[in-house]
Protein backbone atom coordinates (compact mmCIF):
# COMPACT_ATOMS: atom_id res chain seq x y z
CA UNK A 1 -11.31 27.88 21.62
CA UNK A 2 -7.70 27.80 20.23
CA UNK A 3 -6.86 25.29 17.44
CA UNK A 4 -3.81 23.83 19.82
CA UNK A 5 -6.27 23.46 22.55
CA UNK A 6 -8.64 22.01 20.78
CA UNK A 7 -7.02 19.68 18.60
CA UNK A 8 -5.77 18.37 22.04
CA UNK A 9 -8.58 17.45 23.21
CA UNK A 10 -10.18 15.94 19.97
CA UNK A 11 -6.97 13.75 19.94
CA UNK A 12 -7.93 12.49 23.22
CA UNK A 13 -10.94 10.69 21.46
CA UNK A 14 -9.24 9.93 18.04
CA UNK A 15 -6.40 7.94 20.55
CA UNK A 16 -9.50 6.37 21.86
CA UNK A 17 -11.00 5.96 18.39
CA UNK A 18 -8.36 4.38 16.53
CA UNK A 19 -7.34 2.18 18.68
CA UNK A 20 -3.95 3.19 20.37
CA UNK A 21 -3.21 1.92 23.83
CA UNK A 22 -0.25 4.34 25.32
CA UNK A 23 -0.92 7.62 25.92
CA UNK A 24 1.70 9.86 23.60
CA UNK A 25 5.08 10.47 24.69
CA UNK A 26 5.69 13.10 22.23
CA UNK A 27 2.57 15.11 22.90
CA UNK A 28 -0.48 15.71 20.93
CA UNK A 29 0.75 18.51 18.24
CA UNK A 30 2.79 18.26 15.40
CA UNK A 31 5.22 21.40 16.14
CA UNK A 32 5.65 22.40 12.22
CA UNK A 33 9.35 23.73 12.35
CA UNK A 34 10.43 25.47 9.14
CA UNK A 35 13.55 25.26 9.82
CA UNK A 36 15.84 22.38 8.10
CA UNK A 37 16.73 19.31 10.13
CA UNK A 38 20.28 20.54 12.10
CA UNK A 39 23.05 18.97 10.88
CA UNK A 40 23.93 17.46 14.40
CA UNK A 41 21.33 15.35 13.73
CA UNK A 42 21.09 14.68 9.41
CA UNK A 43 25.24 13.49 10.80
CA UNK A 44 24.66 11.73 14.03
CA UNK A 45 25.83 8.27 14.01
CA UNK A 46 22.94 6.37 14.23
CA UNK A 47 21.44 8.30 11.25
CA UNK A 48 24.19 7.82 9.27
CA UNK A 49 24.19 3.94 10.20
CA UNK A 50 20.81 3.50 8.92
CA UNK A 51 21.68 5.10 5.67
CA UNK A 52 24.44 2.54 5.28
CA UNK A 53 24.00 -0.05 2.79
CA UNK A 54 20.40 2.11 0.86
CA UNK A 55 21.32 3.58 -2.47
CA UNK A 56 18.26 6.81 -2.06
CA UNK A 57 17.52 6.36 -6.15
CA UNK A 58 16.04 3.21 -5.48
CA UNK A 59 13.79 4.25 -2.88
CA UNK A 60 10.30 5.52 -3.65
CA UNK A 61 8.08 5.78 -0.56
CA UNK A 62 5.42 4.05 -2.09
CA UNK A 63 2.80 5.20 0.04
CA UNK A 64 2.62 9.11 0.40
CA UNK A 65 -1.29 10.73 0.39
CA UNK A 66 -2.13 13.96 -1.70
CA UNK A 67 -4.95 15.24 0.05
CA UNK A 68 -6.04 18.94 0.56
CA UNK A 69 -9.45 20.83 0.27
CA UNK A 70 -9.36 22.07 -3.56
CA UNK A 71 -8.91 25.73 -2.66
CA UNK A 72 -6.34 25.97 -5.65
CA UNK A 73 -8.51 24.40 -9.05
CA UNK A 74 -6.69 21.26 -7.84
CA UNK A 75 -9.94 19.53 -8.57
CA UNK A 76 -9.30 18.28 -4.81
CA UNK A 77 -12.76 17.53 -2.64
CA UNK A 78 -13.51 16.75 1.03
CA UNK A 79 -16.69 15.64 2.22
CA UNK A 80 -17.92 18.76 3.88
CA UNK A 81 -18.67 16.05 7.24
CA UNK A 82 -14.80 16.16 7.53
CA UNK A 83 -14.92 20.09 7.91
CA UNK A 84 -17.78 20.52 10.55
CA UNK A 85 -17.55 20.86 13.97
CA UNK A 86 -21.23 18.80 13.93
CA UNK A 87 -19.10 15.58 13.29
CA UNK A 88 -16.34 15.58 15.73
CA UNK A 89 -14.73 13.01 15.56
CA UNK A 90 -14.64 13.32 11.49
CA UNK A 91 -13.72 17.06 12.23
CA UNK A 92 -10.90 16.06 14.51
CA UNK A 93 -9.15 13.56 12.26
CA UNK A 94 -9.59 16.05 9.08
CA UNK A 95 -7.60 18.45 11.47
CA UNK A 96 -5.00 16.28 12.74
CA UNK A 97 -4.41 15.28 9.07
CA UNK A 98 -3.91 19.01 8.00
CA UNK A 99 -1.40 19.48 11.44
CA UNK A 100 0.41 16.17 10.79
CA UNK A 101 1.29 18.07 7.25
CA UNK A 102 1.81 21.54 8.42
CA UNK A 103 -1.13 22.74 6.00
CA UNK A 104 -3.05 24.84 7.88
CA UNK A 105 -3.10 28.26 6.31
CA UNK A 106 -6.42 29.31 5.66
CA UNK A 107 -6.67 29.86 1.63
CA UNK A 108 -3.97 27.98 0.78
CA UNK A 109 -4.19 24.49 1.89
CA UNK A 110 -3.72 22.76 -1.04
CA UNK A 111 -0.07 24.45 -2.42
CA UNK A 112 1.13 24.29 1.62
CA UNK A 113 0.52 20.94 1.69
CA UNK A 114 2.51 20.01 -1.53
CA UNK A 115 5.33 22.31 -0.65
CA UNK A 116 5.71 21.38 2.94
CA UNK A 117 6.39 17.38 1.64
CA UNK A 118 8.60 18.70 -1.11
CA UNK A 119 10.72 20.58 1.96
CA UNK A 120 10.87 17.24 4.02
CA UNK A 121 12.31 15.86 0.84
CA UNK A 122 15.08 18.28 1.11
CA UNK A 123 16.27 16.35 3.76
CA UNK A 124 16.96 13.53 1.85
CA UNK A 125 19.41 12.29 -0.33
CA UNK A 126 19.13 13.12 -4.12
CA UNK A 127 17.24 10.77 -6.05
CA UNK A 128 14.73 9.66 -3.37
CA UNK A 129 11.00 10.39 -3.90
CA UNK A 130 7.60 10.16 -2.85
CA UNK A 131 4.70 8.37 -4.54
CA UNK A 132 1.90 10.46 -4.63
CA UNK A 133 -1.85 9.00 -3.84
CA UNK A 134 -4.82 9.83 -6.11
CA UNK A 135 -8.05 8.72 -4.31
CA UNK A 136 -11.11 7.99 -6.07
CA UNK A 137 -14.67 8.37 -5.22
CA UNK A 138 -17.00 5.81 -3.43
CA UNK A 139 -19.28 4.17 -6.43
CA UNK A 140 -22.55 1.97 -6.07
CA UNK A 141 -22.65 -1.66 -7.03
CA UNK A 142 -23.19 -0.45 -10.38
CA UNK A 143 -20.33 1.97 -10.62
CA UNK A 144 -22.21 5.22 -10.57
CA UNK A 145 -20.28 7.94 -8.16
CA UNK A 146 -21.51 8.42 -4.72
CA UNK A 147 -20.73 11.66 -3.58
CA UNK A 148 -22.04 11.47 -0.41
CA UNK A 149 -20.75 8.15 0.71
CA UNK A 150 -17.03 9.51 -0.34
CA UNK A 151 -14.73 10.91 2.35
CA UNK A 152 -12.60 12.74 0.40
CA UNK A 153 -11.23 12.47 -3.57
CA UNK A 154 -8.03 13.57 -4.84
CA UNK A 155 -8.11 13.47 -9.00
CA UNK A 156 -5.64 11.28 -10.98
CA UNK A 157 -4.83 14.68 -13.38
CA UNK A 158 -3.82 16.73 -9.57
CA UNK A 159 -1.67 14.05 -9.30
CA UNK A 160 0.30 13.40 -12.38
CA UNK A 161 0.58 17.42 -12.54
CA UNK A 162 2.17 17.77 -9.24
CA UNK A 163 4.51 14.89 -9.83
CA UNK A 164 5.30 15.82 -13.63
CA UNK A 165 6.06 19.71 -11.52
CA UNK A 166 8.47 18.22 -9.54
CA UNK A 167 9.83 15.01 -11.03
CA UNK A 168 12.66 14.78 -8.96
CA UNK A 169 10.96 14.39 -5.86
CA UNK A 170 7.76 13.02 -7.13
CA UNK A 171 6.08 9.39 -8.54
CA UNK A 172 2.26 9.00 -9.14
CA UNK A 173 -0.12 6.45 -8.17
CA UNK A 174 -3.96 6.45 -9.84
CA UNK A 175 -6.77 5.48 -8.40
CA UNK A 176 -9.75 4.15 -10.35
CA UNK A 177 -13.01 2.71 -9.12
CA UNK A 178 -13.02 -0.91 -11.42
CA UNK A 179 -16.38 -0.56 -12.04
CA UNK A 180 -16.78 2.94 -13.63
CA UNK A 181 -17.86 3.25 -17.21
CA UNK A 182 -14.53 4.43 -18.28
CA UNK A 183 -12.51 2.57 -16.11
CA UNK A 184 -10.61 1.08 -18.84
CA UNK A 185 -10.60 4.27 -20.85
CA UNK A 186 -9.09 5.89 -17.28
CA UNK A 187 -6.18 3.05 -16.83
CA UNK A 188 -5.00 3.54 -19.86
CA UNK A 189 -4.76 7.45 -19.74
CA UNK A 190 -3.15 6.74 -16.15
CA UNK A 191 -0.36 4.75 -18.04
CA UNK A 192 0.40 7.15 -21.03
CA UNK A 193 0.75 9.94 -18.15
CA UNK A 194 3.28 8.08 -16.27
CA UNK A 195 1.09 6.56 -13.32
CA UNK A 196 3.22 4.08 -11.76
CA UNK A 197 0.52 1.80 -10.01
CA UNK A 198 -3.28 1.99 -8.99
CA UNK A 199 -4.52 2.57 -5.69
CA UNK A 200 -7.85 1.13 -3.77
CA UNK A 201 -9.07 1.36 -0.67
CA UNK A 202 -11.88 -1.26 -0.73
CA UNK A 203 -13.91 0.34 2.33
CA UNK A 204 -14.02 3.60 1.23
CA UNK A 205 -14.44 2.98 -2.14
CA UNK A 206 -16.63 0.08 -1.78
CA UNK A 207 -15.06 -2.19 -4.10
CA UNK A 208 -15.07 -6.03 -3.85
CA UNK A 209 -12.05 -7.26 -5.34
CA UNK A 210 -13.23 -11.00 -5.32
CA UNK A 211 -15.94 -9.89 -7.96
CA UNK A 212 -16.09 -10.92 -11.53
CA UNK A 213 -16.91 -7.16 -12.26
CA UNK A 214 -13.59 -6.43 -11.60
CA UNK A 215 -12.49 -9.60 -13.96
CA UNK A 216 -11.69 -6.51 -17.21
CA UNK A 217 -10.20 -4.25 -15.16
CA UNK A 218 -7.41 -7.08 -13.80
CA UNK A 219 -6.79 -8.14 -17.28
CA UNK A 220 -6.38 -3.85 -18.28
CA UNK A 221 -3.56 -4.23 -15.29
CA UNK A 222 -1.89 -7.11 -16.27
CA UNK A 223 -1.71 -6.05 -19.74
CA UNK A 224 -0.39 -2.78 -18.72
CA UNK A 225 2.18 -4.62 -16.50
CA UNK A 226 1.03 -2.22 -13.54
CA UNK A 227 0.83 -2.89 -9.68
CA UNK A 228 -2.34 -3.02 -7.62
CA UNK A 229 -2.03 -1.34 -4.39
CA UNK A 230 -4.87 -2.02 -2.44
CA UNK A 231 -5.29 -1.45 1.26
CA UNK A 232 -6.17 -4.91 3.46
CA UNK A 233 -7.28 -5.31 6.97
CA UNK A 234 -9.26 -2.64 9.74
CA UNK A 235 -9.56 0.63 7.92
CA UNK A 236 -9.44 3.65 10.72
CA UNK A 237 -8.65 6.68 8.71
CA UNK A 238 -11.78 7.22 6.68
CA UNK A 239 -15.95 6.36 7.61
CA UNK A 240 -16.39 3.09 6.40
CA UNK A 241 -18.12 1.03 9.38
CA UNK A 242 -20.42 -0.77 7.66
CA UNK A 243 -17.65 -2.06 4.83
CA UNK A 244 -15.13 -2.89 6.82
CA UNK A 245 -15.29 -7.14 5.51
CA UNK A 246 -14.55 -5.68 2.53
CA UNK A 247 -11.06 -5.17 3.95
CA UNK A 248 -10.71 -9.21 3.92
CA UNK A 249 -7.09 -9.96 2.91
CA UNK A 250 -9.01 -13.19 1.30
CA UNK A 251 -10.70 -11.00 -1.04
CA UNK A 252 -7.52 -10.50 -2.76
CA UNK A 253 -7.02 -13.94 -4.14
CA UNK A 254 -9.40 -13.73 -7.66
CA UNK A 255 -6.23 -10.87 -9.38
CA UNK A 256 -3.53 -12.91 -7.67
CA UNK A 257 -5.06 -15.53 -9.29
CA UNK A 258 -5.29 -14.06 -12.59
CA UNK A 259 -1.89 -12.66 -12.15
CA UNK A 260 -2.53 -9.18 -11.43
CA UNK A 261 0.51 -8.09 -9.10
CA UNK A 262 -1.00 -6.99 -5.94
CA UNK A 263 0.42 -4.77 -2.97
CA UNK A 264 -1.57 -5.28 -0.32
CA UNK A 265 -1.46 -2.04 1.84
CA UNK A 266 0.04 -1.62 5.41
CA UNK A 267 0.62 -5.91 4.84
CA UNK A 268 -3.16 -6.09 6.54
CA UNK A 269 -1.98 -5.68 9.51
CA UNK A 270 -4.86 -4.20 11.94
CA UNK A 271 -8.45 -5.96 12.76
CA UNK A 272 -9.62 -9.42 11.61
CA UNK A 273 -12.23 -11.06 9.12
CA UNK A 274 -13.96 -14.32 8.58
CA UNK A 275 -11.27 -17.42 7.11
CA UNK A 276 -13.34 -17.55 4.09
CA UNK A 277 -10.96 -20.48 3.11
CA UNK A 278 -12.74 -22.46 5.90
CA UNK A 279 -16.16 -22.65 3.84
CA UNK A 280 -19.03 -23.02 6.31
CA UNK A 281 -17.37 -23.62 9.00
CA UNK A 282 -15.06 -19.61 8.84
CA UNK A 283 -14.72 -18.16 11.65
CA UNK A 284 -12.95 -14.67 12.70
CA UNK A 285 -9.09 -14.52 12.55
CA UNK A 286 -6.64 -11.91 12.85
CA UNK A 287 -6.16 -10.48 9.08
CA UNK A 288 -2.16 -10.11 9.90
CA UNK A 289 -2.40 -14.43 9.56
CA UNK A 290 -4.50 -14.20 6.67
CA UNK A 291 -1.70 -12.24 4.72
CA UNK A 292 1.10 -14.30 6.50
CA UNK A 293 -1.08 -17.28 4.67
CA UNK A 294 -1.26 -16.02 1.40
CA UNK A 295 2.74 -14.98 1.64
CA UNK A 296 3.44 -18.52 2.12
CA UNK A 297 1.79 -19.80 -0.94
CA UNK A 298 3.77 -20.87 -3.42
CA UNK A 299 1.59 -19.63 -6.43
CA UNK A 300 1.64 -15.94 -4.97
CA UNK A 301 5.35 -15.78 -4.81
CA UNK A 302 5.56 -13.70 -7.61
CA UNK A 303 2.55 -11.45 -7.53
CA UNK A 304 1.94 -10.59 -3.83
CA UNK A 305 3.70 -8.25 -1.81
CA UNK A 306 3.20 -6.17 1.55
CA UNK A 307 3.66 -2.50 2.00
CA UNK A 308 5.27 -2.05 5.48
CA UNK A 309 3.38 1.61 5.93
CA UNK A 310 2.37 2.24 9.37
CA UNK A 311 3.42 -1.18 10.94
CA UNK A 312 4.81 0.57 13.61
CA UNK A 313 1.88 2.96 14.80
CA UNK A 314 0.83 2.26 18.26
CA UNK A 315 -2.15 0.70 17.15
CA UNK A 316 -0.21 -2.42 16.13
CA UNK A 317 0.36 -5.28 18.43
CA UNK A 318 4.08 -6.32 18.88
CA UNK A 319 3.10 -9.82 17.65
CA UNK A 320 1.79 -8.04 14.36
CA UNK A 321 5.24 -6.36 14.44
CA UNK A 322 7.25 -9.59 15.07
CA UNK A 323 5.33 -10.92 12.21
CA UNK A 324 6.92 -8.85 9.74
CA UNK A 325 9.89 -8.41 10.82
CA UNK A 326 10.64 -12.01 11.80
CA UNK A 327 10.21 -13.64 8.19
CA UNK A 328 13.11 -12.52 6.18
CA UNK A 329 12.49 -14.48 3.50
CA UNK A 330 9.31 -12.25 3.05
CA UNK A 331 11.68 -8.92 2.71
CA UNK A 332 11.96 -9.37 -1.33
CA UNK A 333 8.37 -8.61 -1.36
CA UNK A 334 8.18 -5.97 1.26
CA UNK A 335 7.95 -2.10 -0.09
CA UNK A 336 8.65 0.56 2.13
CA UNK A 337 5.92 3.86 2.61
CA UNK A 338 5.02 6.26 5.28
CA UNK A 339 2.20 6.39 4.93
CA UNK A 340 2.26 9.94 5.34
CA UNK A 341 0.88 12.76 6.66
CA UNK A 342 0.33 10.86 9.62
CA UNK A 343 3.79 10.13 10.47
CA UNK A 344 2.68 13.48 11.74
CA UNK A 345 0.10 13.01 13.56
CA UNK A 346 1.63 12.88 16.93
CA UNK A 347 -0.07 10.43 19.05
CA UNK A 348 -0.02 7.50 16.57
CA UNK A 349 3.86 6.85 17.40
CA UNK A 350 5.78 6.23 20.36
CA UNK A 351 9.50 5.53 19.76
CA UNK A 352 9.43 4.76 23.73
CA UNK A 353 7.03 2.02 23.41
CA UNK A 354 9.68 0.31 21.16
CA UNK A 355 12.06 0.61 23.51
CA UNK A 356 9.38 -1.08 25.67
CA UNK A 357 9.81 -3.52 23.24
CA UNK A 358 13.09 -3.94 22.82
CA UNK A 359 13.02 -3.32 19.29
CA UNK A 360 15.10 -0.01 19.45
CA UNK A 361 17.83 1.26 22.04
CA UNK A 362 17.07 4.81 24.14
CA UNK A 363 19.72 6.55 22.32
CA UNK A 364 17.89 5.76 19.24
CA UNK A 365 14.85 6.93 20.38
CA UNK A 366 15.89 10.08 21.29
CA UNK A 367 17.49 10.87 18.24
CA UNK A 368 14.26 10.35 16.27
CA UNK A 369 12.04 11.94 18.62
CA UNK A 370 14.09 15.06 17.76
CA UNK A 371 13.64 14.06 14.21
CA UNK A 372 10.31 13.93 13.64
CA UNK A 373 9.80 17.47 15.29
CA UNK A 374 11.29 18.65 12.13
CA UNK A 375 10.76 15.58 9.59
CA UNK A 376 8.18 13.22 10.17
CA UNK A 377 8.62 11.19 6.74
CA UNK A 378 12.27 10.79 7.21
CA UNK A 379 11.43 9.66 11.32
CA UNK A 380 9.38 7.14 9.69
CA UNK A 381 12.19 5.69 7.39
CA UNK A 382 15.21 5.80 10.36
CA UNK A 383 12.33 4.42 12.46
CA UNK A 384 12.12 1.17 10.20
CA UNK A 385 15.69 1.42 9.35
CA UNK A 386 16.56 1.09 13.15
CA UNK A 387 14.04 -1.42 14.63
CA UNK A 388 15.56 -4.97 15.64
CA UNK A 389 13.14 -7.63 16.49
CA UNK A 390 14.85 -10.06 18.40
CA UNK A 391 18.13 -9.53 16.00
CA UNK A 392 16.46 -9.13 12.63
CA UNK A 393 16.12 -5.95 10.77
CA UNK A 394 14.61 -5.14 7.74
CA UNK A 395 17.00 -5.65 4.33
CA UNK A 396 17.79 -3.30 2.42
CA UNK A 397 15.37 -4.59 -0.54
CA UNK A 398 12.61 -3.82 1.77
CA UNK A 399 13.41 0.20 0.96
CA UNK A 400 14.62 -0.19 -2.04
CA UNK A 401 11.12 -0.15 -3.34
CA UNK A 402 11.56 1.45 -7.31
CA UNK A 403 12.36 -1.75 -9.23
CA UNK A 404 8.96 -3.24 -8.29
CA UNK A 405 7.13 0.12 -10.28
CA UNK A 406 9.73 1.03 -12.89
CA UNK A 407 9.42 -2.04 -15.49
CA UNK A 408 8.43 -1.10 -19.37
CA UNK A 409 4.46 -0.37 -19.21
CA UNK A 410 2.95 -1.96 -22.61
CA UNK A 411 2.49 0.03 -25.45
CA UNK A 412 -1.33 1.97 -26.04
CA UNK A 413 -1.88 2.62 -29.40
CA UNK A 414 -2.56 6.43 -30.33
């Protein structure tokens, strides 16, 4: 069977699978032009409009993955479910991933997928960048590394190299698991190598961040002034069924509380989880209110934020979408990312259904349905630049994302 036809019809059943109502309007494939983005378009009007009023050295997309299958000493590793045509659905998604980035040479995954993002970068205005992803493994209650429960793991050092190659394009994000041994001993080589923030994924990882384990780890990050960016809410893109209440927005109180600054990933914004601010009485509720509750506490003001990365995938409701869009007094504490590759990944966006919507005109539409066939980061950034819910847009602040990871990091001794 060819690749095209049958990453068509696996993408039948990861529609199906993660949740998307519409059937694509922009096909199943991501086309993978080489070529740069025509000029016609980089100059059209509405492109240049949505550039108005963004300076591009304050804009770090602060939520770009580094993944790839370690074929270079990148110390890179998939689980080898991802990669077998025994596990479909796990097969398909691993695929679309690898399409969605253009990386899908045979023995050369890994440098294809780094120089494909650094091409879409071209397309950009100097000074913007992308903030790279490490991803750590899945670890036991007691911290010890589960390989086997992982579902993929991209190495902190993979990261800071490829960013410290190509520092003009790149930022770095760790990831530790909080209860490893040397998770201390890991933050603090993250911040003498320049990591700008940590990354979690509480499902895949299987990290509880209400626990008191995690109690040194928040006071390693506040010391070290850096971010926690933790994903919140439903988590589709990995195997994590029987985790998925660790995804409670809720969860995220105990470093808020202890003043850890905490980016809560895609702003929580798919599946629900039990009001555990109810006591005994908790019952389900969307986890998009559960954020919108914890925005509009006073005592989080300063330490929680939202990143807006794939808000508008098909999978989100229009009311989750209004959500975000409709509290401008929220947009301080918004950070822009992609979320990419899967701005890629064809069938997760229809620029149609927010014309549906009413939250862009045809014309614009168009135009970045021609985009994305050449540039699916910078579709994803004119996509959120362009969107009007009933009037509003998103400020400027909400892209100009590098003040909230640039402050002075504290001092380790040598």
């Amino acid at each position: 069977m060819k690749r095209r036809h049958f990453l068509t019809l696996g993408a039948m059943s990861l529609v199906g699978a993660a949740g998307c109502r519409f059937w694509p309007d922009e096909g199943f494939v991501n086309p993978c032009y080489v070529d740069r983005l025509p000029e016609a378009l980089k100059q059209h009007d509405e492109v240049q409009q949505a550039w108005e009023g963004i300076d591009a050295t304050q804009v770090w997309d602060c939520h770009c993955h580094l993944v790839g299958v370690g074929d270079n000493d990148s110390g890179v590793w998939v689980n080898p479910k991802m990669q077998s045509v025994f596990n479909p659905v796990q097969y398909t998604q691993f695929r679309f991933y690898l399409n969605a980035a253009c990386a899908n040479s045979k023995n050369n995954v890994d440098n294809t997928y780094v120089k494909r993002i650094s091409a879409l970068l071209d397309d950009f205005p100097d000074g913007y960048k992308a903030m790279l992803l490490a991803f750590d493994y899945h670890h036991d209650k007691q911290g010890s590394r589960e390989i086997e429960r992982s579902t993929f793991y991209t190495p902190n050092d993979y990261a800071e190299k490829t960013a410290r190659q190509n520092s003009n394009q790149f930022e770095w994000i760790a990831s530790i698991h909080p209860l490893r041994p040397d998770a201390i001993e890991a933050l603090e080589r993250a911040v003498q190598r320049g990591a700008r923030a940590i990354k979690w994924l509480p499902q895949a990882m299987r990290i509880d961040p209400s626990s008191a384990k995690c109690d040194a780890f928040y006071s390693a990050l506040i010391k070290h002034n850096m971010p926690l960016l933790s994903h919140a809410g439903h988590e589709h893109a990995v195997d994590a069924a029987d985790l998925q209440a660790l995804g409670n927005p809720l969860l995220l109180r105990r470093p808020l509380e202890q003043g850890v600054k905490v980016i809560v990933a895609h702003c929580a914004s798919t599946g629900s989880s039990l009001d555990l601010d109810a006591g005994k009485s908790a019952t389900e509720v969307s986890n998009i209110s559960l954020f919108a509750r914890m925005m509009n506490e006073v005592q989080y003001q300063d330490v929680l934020y939202g990143d807006i990365s794939a808000l508008t995938q098909v999978n989100r409701s229009r009311e989750t979408i209004e959500a975000i869009f409709k509290h401008p007094e929220w947009h301080e504490r918004l950070l822009y990312g992609s979320d990419y590759p899967l701005p890629g990944v064809m069938p997760l966006f229809s620029p149609e259904t927010m014309v549906a919507y009413q939250f862009l005109q045809p014309e614009q539409a168009q135009i970045l349905s021609q985009i994305r066939q050449y540039n699916p980061i910078l579709f994803d950034f004119l996509l959120k630049r362009m969107m009007s819910v009933g009037g509003q847009k998103l400020e400027a602040s909400v892209f100009h994302t590098r003040p909230h990871f640039s402050q002075e990091r504290a001092k380790i001794p040598q």
